[in-house]
Protein backbone atom coordinates (compact mmCIF):
# COMPACT_ATOMS: atom_id res chain seq x y z
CA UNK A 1 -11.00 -6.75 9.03
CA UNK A 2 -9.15 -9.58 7.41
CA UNK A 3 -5.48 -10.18 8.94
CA UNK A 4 -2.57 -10.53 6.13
CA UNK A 5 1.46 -10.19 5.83
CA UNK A 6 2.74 -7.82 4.21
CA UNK A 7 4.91 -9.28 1.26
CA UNK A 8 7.66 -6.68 1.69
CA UNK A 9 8.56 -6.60 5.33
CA UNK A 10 6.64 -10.00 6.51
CA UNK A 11 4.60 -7.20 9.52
CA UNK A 12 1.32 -8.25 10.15
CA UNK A 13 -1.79 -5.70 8.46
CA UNK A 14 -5.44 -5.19 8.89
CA UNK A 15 -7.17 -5.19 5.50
CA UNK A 16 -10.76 -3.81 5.43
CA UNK A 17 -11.18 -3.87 1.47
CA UNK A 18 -13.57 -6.73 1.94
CA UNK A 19 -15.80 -4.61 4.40
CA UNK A 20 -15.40 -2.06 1.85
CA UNK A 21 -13.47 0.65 3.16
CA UNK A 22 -9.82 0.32 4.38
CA UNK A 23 -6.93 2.54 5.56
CA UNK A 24 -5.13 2.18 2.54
CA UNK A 25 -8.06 3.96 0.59
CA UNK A 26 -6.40 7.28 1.71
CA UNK A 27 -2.90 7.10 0.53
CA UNK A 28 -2.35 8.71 -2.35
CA UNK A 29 0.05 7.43 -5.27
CA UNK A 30 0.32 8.15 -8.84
CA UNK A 31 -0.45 5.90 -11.64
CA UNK A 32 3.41 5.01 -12.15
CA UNK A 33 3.46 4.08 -8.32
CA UNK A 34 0.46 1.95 -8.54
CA UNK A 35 1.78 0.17 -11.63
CA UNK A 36 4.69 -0.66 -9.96
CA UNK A 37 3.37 -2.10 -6.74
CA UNK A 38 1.25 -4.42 -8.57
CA UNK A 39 3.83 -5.81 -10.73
CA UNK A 40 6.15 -6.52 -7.76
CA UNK A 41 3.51 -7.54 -5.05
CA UNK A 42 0.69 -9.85 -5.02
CA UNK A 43 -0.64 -8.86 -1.84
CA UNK A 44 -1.94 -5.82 0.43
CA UNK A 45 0.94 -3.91 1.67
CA UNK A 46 1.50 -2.39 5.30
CA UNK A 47 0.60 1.38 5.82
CA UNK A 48 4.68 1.38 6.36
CA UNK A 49 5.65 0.10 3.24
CA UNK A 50 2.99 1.57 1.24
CA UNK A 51 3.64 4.94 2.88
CA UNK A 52 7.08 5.15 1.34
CA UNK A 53 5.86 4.45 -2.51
CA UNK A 54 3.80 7.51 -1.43
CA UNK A 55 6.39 9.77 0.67
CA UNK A 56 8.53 8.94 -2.85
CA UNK A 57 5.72 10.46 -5.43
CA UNK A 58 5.34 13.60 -2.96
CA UNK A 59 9.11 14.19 -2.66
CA UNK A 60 9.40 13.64 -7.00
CA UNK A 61 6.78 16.26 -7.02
CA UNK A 62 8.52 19.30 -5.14
């Protein structure tokens, strides 16, 4: 696992996408989501920040 910082809140993150399988590979987020995460970040989130893009799609969704 490759250690990065997450460009929103500056926390430290595991990333695994190099080893080809990651925790991030289970969150869930619709297109819109994903769209807008790559426009305004460069980088690998942490599971906290990129759980709230998906707590936000589930809570749109009820």
């Amino acid at each position: 696992m490759t250690q990065k910082k997450c460009p929103q809140c500056s926390n430290i993150l595991e990333c695994g996408v190099d080893q080809g399988t990651c925790w991030c590979f289970d969150i869930r987020l619709d297109v819109e989501a994903l769209k807008n995460i790559r426009e305004m970040y460069e980088d690998c989130l942490c599971k906290d920040c990129l759980t709230r893009f998906e707590t936000n799609v589930v809570n749109q969704k009820i």
